[in-house]
Protein backbone atom coordinates (compact mmCIF):
# COMPACT_ATOMS: atom_id res chain seq x y z
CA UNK A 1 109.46 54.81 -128.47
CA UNK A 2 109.30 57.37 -125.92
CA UNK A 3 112.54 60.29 -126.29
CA UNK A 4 113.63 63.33 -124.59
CA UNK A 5 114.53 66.48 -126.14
CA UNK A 6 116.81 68.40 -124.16
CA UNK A 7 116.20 71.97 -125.22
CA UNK A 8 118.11 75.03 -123.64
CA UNK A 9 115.89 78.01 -125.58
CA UNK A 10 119.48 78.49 -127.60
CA UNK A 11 120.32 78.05 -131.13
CA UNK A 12 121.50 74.61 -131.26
CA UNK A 13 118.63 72.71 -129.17
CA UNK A 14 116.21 74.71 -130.77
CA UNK A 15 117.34 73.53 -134.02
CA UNK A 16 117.29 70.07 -133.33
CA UNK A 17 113.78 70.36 -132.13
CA UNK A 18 112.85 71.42 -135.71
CA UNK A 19 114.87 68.58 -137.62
CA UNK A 20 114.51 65.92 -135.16
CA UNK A 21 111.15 65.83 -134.11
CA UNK A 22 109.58 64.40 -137.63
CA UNK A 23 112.01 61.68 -137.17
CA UNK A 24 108.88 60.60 -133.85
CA UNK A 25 105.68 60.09 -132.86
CA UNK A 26 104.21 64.12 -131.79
CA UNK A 27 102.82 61.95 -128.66
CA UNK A 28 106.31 60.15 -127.97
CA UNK A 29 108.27 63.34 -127.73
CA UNK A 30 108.94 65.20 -123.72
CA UNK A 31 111.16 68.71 -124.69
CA UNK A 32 113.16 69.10 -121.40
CA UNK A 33 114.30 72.07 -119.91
CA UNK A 34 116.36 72.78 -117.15
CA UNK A 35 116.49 75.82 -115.26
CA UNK A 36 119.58 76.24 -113.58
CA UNK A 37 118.76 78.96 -111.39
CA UNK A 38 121.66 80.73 -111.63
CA UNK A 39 120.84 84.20 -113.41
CA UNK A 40 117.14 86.17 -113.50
CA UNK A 41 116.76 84.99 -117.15
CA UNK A 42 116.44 81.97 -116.23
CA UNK A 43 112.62 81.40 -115.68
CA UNK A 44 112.20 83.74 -118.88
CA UNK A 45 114.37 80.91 -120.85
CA UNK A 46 112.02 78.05 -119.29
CA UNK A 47 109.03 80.15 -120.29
CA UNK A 48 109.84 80.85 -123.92
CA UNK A 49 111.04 76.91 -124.27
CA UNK A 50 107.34 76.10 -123.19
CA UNK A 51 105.58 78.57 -125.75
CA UNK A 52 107.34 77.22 -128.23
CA UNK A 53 106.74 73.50 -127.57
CA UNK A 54 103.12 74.99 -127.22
CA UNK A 55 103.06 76.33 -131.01
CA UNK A 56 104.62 72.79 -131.85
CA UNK A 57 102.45 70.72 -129.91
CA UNK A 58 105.01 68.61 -128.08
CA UNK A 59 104.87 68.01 -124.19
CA UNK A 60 106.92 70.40 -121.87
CA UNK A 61 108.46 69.72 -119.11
CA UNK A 62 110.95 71.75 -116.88
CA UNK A 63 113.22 70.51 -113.45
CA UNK A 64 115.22 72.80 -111.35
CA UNK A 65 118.86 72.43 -110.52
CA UNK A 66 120.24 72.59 -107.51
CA UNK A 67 123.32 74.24 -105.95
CA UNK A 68 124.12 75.97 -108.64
CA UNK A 69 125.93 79.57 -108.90
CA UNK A 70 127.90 81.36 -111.32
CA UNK A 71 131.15 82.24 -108.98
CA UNK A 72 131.52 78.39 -108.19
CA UNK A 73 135.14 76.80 -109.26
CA UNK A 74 134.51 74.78 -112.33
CA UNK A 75 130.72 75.81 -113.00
CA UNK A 76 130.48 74.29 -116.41
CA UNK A 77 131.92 71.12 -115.45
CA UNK A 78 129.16 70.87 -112.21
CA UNK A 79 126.31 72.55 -114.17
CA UNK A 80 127.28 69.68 -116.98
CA UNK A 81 126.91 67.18 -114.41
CA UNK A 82 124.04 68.16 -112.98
CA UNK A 83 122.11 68.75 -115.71
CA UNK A 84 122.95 64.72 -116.86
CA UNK A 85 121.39 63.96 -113.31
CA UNK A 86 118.38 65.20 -114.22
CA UNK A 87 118.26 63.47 -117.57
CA UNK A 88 118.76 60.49 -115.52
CA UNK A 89 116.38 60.67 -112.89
CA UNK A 90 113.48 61.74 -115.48
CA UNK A 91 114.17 59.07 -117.78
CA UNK A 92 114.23 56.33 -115.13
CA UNK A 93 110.91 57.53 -113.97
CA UNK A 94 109.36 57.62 -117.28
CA UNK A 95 110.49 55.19 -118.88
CA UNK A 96 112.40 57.03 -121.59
CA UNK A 97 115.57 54.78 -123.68
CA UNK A 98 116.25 57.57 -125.50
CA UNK A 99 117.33 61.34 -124.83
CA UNK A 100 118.69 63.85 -127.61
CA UNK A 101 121.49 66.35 -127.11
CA UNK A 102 122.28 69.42 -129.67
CA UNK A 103 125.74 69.25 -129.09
CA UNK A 104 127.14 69.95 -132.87
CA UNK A 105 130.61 70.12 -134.97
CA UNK A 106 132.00 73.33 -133.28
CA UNK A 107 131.36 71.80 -129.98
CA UNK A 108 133.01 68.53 -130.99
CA UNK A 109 136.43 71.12 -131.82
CA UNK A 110 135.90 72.76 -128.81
CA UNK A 111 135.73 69.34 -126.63
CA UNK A 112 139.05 68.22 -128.34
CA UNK A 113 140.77 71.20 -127.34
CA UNK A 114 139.41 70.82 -123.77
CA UNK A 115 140.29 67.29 -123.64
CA UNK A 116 144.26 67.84 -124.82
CA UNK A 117 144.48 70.91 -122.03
CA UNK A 118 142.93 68.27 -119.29
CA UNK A 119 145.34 65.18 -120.63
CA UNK A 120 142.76 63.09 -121.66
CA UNK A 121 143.04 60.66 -124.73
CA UNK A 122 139.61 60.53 -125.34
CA UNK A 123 139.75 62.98 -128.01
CA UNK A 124 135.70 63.37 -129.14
CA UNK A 125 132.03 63.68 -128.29
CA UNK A 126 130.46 59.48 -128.58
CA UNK A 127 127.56 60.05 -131.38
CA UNK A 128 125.91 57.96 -128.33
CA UNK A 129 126.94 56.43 -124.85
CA UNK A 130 124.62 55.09 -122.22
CA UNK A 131 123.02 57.60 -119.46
CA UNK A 132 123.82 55.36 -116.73
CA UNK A 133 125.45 52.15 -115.33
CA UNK A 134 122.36 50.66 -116.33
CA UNK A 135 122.52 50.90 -119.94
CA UNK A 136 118.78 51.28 -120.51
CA UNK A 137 118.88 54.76 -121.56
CA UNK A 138 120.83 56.09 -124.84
CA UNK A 139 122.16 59.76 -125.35
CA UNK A 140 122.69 60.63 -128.66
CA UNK A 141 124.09 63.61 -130.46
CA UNK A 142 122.17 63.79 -134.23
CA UNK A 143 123.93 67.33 -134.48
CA UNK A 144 128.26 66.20 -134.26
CA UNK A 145 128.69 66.39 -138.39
CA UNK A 146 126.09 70.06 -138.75
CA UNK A 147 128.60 73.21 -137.99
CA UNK A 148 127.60 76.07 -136.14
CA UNK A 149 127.13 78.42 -139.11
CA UNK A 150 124.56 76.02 -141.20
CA UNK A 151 122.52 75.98 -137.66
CA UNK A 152 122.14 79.63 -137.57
CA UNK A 153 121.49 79.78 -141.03
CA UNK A 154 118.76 77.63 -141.28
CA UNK A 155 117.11 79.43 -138.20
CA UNK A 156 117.49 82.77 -139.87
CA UNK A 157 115.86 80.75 -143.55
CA UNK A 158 112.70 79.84 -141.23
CA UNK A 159 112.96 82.83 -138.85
CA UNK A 160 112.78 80.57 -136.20
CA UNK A 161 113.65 82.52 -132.80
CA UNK A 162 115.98 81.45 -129.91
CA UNK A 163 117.30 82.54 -127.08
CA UNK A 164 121.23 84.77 -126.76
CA UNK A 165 122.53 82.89 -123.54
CA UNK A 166 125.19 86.11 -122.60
CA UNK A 167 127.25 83.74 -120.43
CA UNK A 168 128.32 82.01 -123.49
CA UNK A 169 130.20 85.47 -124.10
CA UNK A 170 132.25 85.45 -121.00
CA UNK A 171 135.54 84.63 -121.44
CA UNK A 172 136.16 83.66 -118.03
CA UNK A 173 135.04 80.02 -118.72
CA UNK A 174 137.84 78.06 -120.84
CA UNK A 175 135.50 76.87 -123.35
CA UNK A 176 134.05 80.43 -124.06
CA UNK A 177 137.95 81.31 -124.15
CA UNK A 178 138.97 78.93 -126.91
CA UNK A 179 136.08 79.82 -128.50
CA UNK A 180 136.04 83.07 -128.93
CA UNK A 181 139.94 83.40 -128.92
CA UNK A 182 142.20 80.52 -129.92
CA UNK A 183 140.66 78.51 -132.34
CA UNK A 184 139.67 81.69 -134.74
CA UNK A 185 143.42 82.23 -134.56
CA UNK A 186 144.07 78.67 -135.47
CA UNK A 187 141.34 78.67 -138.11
CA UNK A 188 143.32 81.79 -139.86
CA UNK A 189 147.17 80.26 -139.73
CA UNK A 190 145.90 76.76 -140.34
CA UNK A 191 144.08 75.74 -143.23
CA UNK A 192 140.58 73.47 -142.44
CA UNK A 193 142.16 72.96 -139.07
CA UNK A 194 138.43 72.11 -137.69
CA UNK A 195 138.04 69.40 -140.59
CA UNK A 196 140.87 68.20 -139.16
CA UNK A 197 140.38 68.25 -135.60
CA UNK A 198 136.64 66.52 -136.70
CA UNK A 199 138.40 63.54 -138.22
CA UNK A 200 140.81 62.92 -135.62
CA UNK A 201 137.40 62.68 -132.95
CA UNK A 202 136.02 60.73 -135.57
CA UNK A 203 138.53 58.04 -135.88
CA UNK A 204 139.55 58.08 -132.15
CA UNK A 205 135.71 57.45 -131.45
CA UNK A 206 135.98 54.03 -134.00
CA UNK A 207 139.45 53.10 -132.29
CA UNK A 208 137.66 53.41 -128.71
CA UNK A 209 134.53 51.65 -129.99
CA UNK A 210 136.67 48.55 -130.83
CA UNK A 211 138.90 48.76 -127.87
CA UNK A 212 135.32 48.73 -125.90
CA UNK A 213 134.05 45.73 -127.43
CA UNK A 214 137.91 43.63 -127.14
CA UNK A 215 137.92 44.73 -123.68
CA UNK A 216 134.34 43.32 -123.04
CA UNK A 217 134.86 40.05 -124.78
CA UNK A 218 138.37 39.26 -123.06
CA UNK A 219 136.57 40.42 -119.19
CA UNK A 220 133.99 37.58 -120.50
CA UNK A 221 136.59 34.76 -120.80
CA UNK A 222 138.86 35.58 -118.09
CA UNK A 223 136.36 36.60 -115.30
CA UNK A 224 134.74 33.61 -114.14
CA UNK A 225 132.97 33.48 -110.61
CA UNK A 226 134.24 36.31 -109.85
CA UNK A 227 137.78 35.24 -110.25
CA UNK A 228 140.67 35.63 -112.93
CA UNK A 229 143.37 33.80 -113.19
CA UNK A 230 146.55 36.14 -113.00
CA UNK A 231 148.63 34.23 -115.30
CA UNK A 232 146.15 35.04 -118.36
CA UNK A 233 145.17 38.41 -116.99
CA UNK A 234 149.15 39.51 -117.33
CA UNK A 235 149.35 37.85 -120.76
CA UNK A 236 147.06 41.16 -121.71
CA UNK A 237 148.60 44.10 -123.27
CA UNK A 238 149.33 46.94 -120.73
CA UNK A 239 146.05 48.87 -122.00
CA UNK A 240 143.86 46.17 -121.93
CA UNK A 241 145.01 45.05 -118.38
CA UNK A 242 144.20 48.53 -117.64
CA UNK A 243 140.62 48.69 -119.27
CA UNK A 244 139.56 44.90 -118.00
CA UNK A 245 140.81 46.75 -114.11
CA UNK A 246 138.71 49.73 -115.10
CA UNK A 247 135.59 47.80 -116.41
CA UNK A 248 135.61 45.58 -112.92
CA UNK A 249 135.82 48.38 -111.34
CA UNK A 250 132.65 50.21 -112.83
CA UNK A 251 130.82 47.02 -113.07
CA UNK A 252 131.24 45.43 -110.00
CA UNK A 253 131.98 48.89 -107.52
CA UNK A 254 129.66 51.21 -109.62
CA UNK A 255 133.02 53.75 -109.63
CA UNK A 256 136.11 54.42 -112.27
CA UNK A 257 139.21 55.14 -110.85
CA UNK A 258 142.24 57.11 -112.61
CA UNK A 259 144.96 56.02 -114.37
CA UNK A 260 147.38 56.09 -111.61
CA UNK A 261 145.67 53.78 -109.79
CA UNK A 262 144.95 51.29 -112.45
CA UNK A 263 148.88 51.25 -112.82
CA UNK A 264 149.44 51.03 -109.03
CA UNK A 265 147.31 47.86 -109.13
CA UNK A 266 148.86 46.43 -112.03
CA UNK A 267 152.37 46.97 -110.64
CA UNK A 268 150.84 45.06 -107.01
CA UNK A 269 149.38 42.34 -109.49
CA UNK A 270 152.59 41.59 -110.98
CA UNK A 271 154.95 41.21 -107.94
CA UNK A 272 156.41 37.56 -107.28
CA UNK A 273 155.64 37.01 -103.74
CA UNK A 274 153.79 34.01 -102.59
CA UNK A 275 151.27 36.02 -99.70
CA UNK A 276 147.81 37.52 -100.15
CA UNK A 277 148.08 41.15 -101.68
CA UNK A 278 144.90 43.36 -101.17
CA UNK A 279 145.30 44.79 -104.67
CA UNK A 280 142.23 47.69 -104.35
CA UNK A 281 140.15 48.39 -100.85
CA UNK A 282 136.92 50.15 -100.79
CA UNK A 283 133.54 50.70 -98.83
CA UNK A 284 132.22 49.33 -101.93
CA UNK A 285 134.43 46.28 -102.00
CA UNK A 286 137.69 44.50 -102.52
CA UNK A 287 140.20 43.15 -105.11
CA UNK A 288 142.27 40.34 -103.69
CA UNK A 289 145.59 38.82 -104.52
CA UNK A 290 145.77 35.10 -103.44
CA UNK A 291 146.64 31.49 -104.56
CA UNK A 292 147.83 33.06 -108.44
CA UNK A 293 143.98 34.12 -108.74
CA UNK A 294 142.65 38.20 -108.74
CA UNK A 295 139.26 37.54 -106.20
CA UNK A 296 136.66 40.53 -106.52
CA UNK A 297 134.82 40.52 -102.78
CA UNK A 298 131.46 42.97 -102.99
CA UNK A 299 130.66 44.08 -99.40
CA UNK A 300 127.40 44.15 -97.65
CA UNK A 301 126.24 46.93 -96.18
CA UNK A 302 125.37 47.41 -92.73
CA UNK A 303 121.40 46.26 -92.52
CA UNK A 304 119.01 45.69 -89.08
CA UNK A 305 117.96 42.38 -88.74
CA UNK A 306 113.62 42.64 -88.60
CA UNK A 307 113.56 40.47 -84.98
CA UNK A 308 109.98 40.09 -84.64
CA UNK A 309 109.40 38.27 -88.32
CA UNK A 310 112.78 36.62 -87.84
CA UNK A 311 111.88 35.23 -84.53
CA UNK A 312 108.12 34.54 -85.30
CA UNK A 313 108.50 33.20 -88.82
CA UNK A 314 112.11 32.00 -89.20
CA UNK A 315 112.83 34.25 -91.95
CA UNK A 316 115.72 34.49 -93.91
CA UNK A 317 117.99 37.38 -94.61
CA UNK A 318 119.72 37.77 -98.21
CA UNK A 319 123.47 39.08 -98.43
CA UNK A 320 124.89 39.58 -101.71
CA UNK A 321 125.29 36.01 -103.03
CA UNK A 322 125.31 34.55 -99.45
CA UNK A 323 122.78 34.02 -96.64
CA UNK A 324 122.24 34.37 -93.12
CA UNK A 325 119.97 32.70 -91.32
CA UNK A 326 118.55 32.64 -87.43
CA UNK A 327 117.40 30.38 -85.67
CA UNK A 328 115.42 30.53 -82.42
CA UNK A 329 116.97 28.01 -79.98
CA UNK A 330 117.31 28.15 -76.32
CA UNK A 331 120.56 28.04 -74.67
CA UNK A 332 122.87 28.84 -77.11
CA UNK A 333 123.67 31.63 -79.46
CA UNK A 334 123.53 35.24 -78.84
CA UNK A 335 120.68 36.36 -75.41
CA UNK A 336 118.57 38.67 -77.44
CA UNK A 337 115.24 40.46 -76.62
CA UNK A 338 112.56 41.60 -78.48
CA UNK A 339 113.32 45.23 -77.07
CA UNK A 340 116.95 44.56 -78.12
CA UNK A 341 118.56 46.52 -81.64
CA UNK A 342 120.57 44.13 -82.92
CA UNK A 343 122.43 43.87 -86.71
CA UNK A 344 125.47 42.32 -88.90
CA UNK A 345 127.82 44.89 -90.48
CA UNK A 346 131.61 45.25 -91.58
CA UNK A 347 134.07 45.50 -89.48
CA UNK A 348 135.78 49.03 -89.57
CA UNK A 349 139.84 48.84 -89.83
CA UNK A 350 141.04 48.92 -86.34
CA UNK A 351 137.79 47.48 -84.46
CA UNK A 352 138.44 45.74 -81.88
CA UNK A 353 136.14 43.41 -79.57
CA UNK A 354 136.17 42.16 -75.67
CA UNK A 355 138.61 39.15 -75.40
CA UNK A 356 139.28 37.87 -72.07
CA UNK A 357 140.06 40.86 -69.52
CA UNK A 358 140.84 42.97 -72.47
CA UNK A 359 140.34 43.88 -76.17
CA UNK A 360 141.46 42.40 -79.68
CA UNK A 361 141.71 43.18 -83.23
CA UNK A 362 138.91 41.99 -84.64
CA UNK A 363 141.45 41.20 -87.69
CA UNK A 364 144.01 39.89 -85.56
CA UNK A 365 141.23 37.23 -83.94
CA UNK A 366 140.63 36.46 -87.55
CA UNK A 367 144.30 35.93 -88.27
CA UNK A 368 145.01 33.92 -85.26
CA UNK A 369 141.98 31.37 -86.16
CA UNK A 370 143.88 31.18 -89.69
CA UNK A 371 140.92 32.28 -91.78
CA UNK A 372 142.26 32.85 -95.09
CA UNK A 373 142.70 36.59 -96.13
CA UNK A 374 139.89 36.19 -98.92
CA UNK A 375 137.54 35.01 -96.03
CA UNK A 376 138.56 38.21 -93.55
CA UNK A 377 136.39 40.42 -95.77
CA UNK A 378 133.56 38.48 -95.75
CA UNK A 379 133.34 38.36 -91.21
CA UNK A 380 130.96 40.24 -90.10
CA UNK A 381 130.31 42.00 -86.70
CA UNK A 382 127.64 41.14 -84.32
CA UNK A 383 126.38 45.01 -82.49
CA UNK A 384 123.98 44.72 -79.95
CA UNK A 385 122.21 47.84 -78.74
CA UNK A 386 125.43 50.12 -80.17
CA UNK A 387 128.20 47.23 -79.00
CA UNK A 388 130.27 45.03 -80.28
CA UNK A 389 129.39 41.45 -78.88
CA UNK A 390 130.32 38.88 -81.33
CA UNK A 391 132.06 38.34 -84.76
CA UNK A 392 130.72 35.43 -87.83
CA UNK A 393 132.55 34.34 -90.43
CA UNK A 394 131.82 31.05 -92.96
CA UNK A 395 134.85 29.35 -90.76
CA UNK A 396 134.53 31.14 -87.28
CA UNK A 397 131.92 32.49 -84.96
CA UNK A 398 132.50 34.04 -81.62
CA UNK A 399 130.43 35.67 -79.09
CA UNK A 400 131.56 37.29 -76.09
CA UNK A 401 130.85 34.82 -72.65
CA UNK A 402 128.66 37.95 -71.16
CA UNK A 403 126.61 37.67 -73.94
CA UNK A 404 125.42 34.19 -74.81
CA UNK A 405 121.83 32.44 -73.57
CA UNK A 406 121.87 30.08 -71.03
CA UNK A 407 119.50 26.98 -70.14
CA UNK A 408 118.32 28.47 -67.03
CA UNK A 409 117.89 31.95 -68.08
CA UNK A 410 114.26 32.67 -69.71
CA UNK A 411 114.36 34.76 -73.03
CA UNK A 412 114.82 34.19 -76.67
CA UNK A 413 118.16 33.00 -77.83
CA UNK A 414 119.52 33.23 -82.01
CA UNK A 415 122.58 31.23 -83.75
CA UNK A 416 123.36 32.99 -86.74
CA UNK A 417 125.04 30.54 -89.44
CA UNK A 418 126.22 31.00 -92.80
CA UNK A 419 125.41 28.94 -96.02
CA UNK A 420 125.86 29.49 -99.68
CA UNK A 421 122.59 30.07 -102.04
């Protein structure tokens, strides 16, 4: 099994280097370093890291971040992130499932703290979480039960060296703050307040873990074809409602959205009247309200059509679950030339298209033909060389007069249509 060891030069990834790596195969193991480029130590940190792997005999490897500097409003929060994006990205192009973190019992404390100051009630460190959406990479955190003082001991036992990072002196940063200043205070007016602080992450990290798997189970009986039946949905207790909205969100829209908005949608889910609701709106998609059902609509984005294999090969172009097709025919459909650019996209809110000596909503048109609401998201535009000419829907297809073939004109002429898999 191939892992990555994420190793700063510091005390705590250079200690899990030393009382991880027996746990591998020598030829399995990547150390990772990433420079951040934010100080002039910081190719003198990546070089050390490397020597050392070097005396080991473990593989080096070192990425650059980017956009990184010290002055920039909440630097540990984007350094954080950016350093996880580089995890990522390395893993997914090696084929890595597993990468370690040193993050160890003082940091746990010093997360909890951060976490009550932010509001959050996620109140630990996971021993391991996914990487990404994916969920074919694992972090995990060996180090969450080994405190600070045994690491540095057993470094100073082998005299193993490591590197002083002085930023992690600075007060300026909060964590660095409650560090170095509030929770010695605590520690001397409150007796094992860290043990304490430990098992509260510990058992709010079991109480998550089984709210997880509840959530995941009820999503699996309630969502079905992309539908759930509103009724069951609100029979839910207020935090699951809440997850299950969270969990569509992240599955189906690759976001998470905050807690204010789960509650706005849950307040929209529950009102009595009869009409279509849009409950959430996105680029990324939709959550509809209609006929006592919750609908979740992906949309496609805008893509070219390939003309010359579509109109010399009939091919077919796939959409997210549906499919358009062309079809070369003469004297009907949309005029279209081989020179022409021509594609199928979303309509923006507001759009409008040519209709008789004027313009029109391209939602009103789609009103006035009484296409339902959950069938409004799925139209599509018709843009010919940068204009509008034409809108196509499962129920309703129009293209402007100026626009469509003719028998006696010459040229190529497409009907797009629309057709389940």
């Amino acid at each position: 099994m191939k892992v990555v060891f994420t190793v700063s030069g510091g005390a705590d990834s250079i200690y899990l280097l030393h009382t991880q790596k027996d746990n591998y195969p020598l030829d399995q193991i990547t150390v990772l370093h990433i420079n951040h480029q934010t100080r002039p130590e910081c190719s003198e940190e990546a070089l050390f890291v490397e020597q050392h792997c070097i005396k080991l005999g473990v593989r080096f490897v070192v990425l650059k971040a980017r956009g990184l500097f010290l002055e920039m409003p909440n630097f540990e929060d984007e350094a954080r992130k950016e350093r996880y994006r580089l995890f990522a990205e390395y893993a997914v192009e090696n084929n890595i499932t597993t990468v370690l973190t040193a993050h160890h019992q003082d940091d746990l404390i010093e997360t909890v703290f951060l976490k009550l100051l932010r509001g959050s009630t996620n109140l630990f460190i996971p021993s391991q979480r996914y990487l990404n959406r994916d969920k074919k990479i694992i972090i995990q955190r060996p180090l969450l039960k080994i405190p600070k003082q045994e690491i540095l001991a057993y470094l100073e036992a082998y005299k193993t060296p490591y590197i002083n990072d002085c930023s992690n002196d600075d007060p300026k940063y909060l964590r660095n703050f409650l560090r170095l200043n509030i929770i010695p205070l605590l520690e001397q007016r409150i007796l094992n307040v860290s043990k304490k602080l430990r098992t509260v992450a510990e058992q709010r990290e079991k109480e998550e873990a089984f709210l997880k798997n509840y959530t995941t189970k009820k999503i699996t009986g309630l969502l079905k074809d992309k539908q759930i039946r509103i009724k069951d949905f609100l029979e839910e207790d207020i935090i699951i409602q809440e997850r299950i909205l969270q969990e569509i969100m992240i599955t189906c829209f690759k976001k998470s959205i905050s807690l204010k908005q789960l509650q706005e949608m849950i307040k929209k889910i529950k009102r009595k009247e009869q009409k279509s609701i849009i409950i959430f709106d996105s680029l990324e998609g939709t959550i509809l309200k209609e006929q006592g059902y919750l609908l979740i609509i992906n949309k496609n984005i805008e893509k070219s059509l390939e003309k010359n294999e579509l109109i010399i090969h009939n091919n077919e172009v796939y959409r997210d679950g549906f499919q358009w097709f062309v079809e070369e025919r003469q004297g009907e459909g949309l005029r279209y030339r081989l020179e022409d650019d021509i594609s199928l996209r979303a309509p923006k809110e507001g759009e409008r298209i040519p209709w008789n000596r004027g313009t029109k909503k391209i939602s009103s048109l789609l009103k006035d033909k009484k296409i339902p609401l959950s069938r409004r998201s799925e139209a599509r535009i018709i843009q010919k060389n940068g204009n509008i000419v034409g809108v196509l829907s499962e129920l309703y297809s129009y293209i402007i007069p100026q626009e469509r073939g003719n028998l006696e004109e010459k040229g190529l002429y497409i009907k797009w249509k629309k057709r389940y898999q």
